[in-house]
C-alpha atoms as a PDB file:
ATOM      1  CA  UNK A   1      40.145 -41.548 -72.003  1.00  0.00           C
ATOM      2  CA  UNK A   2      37.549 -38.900 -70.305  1.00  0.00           C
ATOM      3  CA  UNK A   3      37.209 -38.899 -66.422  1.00  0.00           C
ATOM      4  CA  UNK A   4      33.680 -40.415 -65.474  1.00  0.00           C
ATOM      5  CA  UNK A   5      31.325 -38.580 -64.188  1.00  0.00           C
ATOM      6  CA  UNK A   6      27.507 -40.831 -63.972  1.00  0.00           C
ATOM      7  CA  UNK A   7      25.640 -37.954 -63.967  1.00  0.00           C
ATOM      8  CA  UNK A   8      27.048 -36.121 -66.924  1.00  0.00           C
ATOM      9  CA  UNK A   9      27.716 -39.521 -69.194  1.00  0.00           C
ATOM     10  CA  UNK A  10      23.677 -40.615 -68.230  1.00  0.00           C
ATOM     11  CA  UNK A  11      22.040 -37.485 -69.221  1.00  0.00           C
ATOM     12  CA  UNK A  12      21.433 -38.262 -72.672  1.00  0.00           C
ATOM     13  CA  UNK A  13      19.768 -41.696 -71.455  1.00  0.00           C
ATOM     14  CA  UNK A  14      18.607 -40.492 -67.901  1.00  0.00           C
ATOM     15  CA  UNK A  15      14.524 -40.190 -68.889  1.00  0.00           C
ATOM     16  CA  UNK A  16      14.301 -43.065 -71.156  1.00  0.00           C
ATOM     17  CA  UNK A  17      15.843 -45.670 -68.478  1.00  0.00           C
ATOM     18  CA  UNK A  18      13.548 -43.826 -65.852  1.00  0.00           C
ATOM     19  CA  UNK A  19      10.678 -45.605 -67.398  1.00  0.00           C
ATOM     20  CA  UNK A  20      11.970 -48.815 -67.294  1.00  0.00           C
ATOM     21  CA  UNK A  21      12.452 -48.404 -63.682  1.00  0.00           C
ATOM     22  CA  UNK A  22      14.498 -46.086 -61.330  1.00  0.00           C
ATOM     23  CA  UNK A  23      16.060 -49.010 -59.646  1.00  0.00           C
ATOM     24  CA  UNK A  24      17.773 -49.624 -62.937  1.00  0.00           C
ATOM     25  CA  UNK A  25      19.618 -46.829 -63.192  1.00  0.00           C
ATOM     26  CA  UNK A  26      20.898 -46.834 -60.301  1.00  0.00           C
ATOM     27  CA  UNK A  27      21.754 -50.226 -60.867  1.00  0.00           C
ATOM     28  CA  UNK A  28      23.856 -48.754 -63.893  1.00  0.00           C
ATOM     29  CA  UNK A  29      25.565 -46.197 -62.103  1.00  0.00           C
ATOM     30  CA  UNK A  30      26.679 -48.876 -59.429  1.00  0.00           C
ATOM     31  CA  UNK A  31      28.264 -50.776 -62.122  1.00  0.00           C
ATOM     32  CA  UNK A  32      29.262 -48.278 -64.049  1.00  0.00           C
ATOM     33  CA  UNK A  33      31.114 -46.489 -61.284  1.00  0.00           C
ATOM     34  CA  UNK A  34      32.725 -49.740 -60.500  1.00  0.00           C
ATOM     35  CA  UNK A  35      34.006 -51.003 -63.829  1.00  0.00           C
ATOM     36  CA  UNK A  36      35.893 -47.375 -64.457  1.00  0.00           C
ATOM     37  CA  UNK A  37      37.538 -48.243 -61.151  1.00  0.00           C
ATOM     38  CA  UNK A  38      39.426 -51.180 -62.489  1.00  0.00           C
ATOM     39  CA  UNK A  39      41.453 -48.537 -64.945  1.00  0.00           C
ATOM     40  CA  UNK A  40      42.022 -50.547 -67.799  1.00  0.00           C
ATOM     41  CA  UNK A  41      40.411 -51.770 -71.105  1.00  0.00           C
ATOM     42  CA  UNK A  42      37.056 -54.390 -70.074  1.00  0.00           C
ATOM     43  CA  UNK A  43      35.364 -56.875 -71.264  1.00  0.00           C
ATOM     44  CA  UNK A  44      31.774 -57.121 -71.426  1.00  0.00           C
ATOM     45  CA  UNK A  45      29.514 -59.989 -72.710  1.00  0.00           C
ATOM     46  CA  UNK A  46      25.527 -59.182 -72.855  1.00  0.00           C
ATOM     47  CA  UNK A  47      22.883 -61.617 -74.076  1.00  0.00           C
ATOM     48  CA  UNK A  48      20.093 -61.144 -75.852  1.00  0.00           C
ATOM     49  CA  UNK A  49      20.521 -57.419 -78.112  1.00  0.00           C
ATOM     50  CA  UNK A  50      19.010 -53.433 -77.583  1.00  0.00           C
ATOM     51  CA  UNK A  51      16.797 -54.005 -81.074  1.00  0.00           C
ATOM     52  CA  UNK A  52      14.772 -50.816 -80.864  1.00  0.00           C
ATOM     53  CA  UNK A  53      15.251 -47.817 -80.610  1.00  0.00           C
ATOM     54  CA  UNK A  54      16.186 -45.389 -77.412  1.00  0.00           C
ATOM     55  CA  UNK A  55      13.049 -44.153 -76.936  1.00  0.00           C
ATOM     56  CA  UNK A  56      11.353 -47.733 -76.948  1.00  0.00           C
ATOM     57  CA  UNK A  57      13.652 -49.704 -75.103  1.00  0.00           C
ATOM     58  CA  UNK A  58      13.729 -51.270 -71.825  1.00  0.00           C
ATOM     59  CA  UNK A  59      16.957 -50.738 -70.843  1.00  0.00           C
ATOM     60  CA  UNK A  60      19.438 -49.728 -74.048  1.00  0.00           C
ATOM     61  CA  UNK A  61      22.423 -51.430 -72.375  1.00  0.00           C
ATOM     62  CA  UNK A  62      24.189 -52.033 -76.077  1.00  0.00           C
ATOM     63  CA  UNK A  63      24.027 -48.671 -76.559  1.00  0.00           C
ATOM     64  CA  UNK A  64      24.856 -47.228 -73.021  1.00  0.00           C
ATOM     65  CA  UNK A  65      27.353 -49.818 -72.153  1.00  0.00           C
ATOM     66  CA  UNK A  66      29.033 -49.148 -75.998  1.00  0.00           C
ATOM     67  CA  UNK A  67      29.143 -45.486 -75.259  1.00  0.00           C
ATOM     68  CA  UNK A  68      30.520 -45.796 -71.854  1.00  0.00           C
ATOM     69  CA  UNK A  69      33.557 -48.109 -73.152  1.00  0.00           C
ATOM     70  CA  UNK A  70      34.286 -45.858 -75.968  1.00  0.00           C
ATOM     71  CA  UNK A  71      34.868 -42.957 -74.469  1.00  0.00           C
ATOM     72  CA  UNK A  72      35.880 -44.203 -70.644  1.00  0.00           C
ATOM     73  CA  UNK A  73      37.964 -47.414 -70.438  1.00  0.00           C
ATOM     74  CA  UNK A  74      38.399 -48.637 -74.056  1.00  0.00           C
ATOM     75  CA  UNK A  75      37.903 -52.625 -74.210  1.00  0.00           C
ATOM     76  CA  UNK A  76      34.956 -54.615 -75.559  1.00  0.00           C
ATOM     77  CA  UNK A  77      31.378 -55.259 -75.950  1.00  0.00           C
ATOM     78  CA  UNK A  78      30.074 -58.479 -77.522  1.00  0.00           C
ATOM     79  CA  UNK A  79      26.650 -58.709 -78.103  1.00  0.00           C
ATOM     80  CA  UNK A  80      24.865 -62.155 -78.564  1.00  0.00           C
ATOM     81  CA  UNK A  81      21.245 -62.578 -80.012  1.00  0.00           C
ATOM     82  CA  UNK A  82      19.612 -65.484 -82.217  1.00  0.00           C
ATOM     83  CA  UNK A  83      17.851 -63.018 -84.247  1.00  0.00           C
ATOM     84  CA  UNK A  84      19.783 -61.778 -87.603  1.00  0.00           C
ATOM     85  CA  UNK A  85      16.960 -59.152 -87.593  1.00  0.00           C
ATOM     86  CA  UNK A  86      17.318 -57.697 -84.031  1.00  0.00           C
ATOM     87  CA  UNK A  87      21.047 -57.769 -84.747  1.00  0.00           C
ATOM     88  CA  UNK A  88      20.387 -55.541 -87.999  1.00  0.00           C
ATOM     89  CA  UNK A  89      18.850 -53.211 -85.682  1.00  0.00           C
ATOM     90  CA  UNK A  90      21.097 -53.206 -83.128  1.00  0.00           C
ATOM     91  CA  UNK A  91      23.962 -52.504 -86.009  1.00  0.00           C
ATOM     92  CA  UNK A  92      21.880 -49.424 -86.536  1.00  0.00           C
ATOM     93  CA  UNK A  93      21.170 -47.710 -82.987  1.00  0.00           C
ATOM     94  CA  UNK A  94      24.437 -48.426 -81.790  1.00  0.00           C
ATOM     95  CA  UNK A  95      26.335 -47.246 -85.072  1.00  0.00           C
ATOM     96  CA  UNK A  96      28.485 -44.555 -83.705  1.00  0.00           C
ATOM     97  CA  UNK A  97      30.147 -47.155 -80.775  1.00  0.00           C
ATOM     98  CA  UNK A  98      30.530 -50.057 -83.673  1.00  0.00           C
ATOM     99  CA  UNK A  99      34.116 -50.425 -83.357  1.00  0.00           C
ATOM    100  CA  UNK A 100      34.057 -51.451 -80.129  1.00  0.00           C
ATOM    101  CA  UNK A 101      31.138 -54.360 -80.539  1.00  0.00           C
ATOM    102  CA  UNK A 102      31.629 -57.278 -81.409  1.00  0.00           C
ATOM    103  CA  UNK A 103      27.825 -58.788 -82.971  1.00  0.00           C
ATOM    104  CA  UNK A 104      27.323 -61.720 -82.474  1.00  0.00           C
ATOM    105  CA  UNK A 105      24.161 -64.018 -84.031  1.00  0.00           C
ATOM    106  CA  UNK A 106      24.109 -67.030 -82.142  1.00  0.00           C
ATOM    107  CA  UNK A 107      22.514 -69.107 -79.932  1.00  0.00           C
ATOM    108  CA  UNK A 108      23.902 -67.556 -76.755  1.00  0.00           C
ATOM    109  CA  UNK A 109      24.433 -70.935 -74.723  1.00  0.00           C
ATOM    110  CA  UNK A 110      26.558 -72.507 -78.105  1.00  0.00           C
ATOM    111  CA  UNK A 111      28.098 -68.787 -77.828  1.00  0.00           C
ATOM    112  CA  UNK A 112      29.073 -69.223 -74.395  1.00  0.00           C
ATOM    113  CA  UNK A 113      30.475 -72.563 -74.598  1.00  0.00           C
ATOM    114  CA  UNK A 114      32.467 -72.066 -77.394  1.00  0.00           C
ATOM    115  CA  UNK A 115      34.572 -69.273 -75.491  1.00  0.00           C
ATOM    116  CA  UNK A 116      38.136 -70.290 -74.177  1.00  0.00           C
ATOM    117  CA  UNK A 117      38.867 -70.191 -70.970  1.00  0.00           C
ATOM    118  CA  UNK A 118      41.112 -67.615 -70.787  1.00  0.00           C
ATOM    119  CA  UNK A 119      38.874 -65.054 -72.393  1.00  0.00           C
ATOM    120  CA  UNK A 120      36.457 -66.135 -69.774  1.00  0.00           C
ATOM    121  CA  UNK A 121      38.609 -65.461 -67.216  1.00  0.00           C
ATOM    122  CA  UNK A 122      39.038 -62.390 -68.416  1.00  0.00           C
ATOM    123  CA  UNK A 123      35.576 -60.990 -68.798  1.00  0.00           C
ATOM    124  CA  UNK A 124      34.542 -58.325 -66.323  1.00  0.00           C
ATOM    125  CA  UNK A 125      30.473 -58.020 -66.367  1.00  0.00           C
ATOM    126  CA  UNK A 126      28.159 -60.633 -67.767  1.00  0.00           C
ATOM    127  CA  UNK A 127      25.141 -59.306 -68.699  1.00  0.00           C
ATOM    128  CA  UNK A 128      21.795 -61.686 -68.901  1.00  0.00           C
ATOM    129  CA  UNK A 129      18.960 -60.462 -70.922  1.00  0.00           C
ATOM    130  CA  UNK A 130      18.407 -62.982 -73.988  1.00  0.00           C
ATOM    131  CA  UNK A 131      15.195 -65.235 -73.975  1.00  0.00           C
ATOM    132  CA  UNK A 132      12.117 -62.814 -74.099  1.00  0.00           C
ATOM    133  CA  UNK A 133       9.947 -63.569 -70.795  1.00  0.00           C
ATOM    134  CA  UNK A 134       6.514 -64.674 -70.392  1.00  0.00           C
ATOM    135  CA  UNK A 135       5.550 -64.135 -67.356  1.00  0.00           C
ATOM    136  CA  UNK A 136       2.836 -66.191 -67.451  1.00  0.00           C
ATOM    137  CA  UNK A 137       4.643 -69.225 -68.353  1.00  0.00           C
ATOM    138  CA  UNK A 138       8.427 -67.889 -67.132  1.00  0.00           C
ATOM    139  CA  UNK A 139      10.198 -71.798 -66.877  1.00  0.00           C
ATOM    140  CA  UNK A 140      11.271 -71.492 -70.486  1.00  0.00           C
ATOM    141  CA  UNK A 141      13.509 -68.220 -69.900  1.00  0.00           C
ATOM    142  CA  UNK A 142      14.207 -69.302 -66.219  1.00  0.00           C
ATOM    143  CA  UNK A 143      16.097 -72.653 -67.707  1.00  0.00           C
ATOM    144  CA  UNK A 144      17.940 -70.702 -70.450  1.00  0.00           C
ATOM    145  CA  UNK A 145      19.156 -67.868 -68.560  1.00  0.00           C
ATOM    146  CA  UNK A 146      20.341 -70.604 -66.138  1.00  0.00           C
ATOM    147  CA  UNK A 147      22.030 -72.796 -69.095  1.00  0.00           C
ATOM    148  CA  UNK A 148      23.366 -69.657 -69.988  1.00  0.00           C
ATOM    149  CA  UNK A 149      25.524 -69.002 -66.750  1.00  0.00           C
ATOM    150  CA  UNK A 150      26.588 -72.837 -66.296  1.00  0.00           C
ATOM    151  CA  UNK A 151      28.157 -71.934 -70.076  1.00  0.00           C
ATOM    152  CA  UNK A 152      30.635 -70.258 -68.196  1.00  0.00           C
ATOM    153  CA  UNK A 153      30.172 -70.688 -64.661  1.00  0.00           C
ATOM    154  CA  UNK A 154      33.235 -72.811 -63.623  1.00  0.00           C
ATOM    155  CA  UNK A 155      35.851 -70.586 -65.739  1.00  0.00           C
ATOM    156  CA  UNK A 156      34.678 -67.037 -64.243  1.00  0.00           C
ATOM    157  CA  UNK A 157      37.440 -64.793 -61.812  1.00  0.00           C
ATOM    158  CA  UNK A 158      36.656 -63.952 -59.017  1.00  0.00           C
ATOM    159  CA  UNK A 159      36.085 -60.819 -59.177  1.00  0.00           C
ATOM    160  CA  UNK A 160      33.721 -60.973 -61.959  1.00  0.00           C
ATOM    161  CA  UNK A 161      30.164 -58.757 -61.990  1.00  0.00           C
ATOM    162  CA  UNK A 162      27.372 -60.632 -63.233  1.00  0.00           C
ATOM    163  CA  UNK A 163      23.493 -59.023 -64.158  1.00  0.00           C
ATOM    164  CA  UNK A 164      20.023 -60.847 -64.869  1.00  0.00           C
ATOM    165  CA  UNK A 165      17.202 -58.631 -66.072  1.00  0.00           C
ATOM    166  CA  UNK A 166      13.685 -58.409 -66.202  1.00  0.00           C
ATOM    167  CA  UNK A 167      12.310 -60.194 -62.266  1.00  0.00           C
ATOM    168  CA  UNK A 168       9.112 -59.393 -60.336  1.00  0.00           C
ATOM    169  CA  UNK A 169       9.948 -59.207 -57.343  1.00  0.00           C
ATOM    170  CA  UNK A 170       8.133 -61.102 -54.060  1.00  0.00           C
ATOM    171  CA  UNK A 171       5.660 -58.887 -52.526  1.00  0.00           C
ATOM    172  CA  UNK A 172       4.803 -57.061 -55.804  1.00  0.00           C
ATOM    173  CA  UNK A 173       2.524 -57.559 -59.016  1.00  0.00           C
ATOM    174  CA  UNK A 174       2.255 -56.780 -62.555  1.00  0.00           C
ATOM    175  CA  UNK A 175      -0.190 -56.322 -65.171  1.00  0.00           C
ATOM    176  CA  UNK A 176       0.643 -58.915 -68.109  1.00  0.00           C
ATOM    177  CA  UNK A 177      -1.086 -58.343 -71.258  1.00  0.00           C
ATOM    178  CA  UNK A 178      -0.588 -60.159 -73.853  1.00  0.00           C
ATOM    179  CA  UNK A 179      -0.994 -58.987 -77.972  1.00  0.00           C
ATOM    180  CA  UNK A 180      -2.322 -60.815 -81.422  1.00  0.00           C
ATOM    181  CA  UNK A 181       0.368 -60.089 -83.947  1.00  0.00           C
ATOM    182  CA  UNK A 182      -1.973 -56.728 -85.270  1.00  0.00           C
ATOM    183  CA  UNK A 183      -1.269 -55.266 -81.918  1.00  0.00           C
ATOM    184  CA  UNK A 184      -5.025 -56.054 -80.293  1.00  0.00           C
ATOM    185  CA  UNK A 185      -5.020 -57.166 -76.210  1.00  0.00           C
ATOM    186  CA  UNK A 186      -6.260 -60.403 -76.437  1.00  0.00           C
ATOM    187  CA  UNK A 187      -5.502 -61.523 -72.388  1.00  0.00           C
ATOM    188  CA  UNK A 188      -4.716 -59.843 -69.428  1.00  0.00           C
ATOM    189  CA  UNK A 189      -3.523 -61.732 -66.621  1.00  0.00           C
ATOM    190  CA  UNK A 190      -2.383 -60.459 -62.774  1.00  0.00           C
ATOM    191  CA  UNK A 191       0.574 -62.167 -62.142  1.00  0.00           C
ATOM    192  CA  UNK A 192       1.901 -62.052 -58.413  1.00  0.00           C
ATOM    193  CA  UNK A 193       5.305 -62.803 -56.871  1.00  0.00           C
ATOM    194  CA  UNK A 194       4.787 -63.958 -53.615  1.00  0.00           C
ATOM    195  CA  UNK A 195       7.871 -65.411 -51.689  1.00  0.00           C
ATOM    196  CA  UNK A 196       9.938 -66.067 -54.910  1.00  0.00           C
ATOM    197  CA  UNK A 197      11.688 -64.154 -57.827  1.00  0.00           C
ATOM    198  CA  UNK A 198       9.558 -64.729 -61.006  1.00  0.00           C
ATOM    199  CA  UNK A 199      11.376 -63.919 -64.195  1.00  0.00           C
ATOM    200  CA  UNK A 200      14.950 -64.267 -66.011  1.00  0.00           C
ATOM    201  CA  UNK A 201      16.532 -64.708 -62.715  1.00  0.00           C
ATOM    202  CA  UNK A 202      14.591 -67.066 -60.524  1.00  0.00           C
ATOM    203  CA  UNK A 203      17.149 -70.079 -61.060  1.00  0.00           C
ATOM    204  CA  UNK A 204      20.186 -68.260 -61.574  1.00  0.00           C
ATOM    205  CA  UNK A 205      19.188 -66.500 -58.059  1.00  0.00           C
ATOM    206  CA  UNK A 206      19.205 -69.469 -56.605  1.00  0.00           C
ATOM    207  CA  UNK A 207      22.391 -71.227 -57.410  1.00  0.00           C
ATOM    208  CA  UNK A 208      24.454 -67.985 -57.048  1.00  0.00           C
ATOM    209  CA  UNK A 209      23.118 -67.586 -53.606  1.00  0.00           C
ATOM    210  CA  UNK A 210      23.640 -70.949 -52.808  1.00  0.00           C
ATOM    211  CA  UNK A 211      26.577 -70.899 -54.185  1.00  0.00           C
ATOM    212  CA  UNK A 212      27.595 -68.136 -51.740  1.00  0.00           C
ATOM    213  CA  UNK A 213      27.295 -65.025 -53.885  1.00  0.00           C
ATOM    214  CA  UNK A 214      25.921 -61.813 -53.060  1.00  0.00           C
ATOM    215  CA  UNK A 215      23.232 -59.801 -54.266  1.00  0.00           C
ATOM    216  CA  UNK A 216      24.611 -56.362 -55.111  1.00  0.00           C
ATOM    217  CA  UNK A 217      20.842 -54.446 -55.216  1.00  0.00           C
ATOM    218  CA  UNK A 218      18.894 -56.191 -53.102  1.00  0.00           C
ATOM    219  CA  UNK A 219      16.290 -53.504 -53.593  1.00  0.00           C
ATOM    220  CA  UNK A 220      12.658 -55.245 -53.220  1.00  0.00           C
ATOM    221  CA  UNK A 221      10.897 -53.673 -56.282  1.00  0.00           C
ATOM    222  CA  UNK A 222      14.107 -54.057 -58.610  1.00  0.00           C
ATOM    223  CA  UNK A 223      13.967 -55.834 -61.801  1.00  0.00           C
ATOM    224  CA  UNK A 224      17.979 -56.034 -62.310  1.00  0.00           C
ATOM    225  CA  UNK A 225      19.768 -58.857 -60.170  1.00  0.00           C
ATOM    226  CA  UNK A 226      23.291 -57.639 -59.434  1.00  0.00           C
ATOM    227  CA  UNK A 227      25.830 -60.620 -58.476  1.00  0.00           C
ATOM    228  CA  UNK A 228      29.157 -60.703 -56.887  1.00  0.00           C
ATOM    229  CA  UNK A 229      31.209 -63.174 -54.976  1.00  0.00           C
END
């Protein structure tokens, strides 16, 4: 395997994750950094698929996380989405790293469940991404994300990283617009996070943290929860 270098392996990625956020990518190279550390193969388990394209996407972590375990550590990526369509097109971007995913078209939750314990154990980053947020109506993805992680909660190691995307912040606001299916703005609503997370995260934040875990980038404008014990 190739020695890691962040800056060198990112370059090809480094302007398309900028506009999903800086805090991101530095969120990446944190983990990144981390996971080549364990030298050995790793497992990696993301919900919810990268189905467009680099240059659209909000993140790309199939592809980047594919690429990284190719050529870096060896191991797997499984990839869970309920979609066969946005699986199709994840087939497609990611074609070159397709021997090491594993694609998946499931419900994630059933997904999760069905997993032995052992392999489990044995995962190294669990990546949360799957039910598309509104963030005008957020309960919906906040309840599945969090059904998600009690999936697998009681079985993970200790040392396992876990990752919930796509939060506002408290203290900062967004722009939500919303689309008719023929791509016309049909509402746009300012949603505000006050003293709580809104998004993915906001229940899984709360049980890790009162379950005595620790927030890895506890960066106030961030939109990628870190979590380790």
């Amino acid at each position: 395997m190739n020695k890691f270098d962040f800056n060198v392996f990112i370059k090809p990625y480094k302007e398309f994750l900028i506009k999903s956020g800086i805090t991101r990518l530095n969120y990446y190279e944190y983990v990144l950094n981390k996971l080549y550390s364990l030298n050995r193969p790793i497992t990696v388990i993301e919900t919810g698929t990268m189905w467009n394209n680099l240059e659209d996407n909000q993140g790309a972590f199939t592809l980047v996380f594919s690429d990284f375990i190719k050529n870096y550590t060896g191991g797997k990526l499984i990839t869970v989405d309920i979609s066969q369509t946005h699986m199709d097109n994840c087939k497609k971007y990611t074609e070159q790293y397709g021997d090491v995913i594993e694609y998946v078209v499931s419900d994630s939750v059933s997904y999760l469940t069905s997993l032995s314990d052992d392999f489990i154990k044995n995962t190294d980053f669990i990546f949360f991404d799957s039910y598309d947020l509104n963030l005008t109506d957020p309960i919906p993805s906040e309840i599945h994300h969090l059904r998600e992680l009690l999936a697998v909660y009681d079985r993970l190691s200790e040392d396992v990283i876990l990752a919930v995307d796509d939060n506002l912040m408290p203290g900062n606001w967004i722009e939500w617009l919303m689309y008719d299916n023929n791509a016309n703005l049909i509402n746009k609503t300012i949603v505000t996070a006050e003293k709580e997370i809104i998004g993915k995260g906001t229940l899984i934040n709360r049980f890790l943290l009162d379950n005595n875990w620790k927030r890895t980038n506890d960066n106030l404008s961030s939109c990628l929860l870190g979590y380790e014990r």
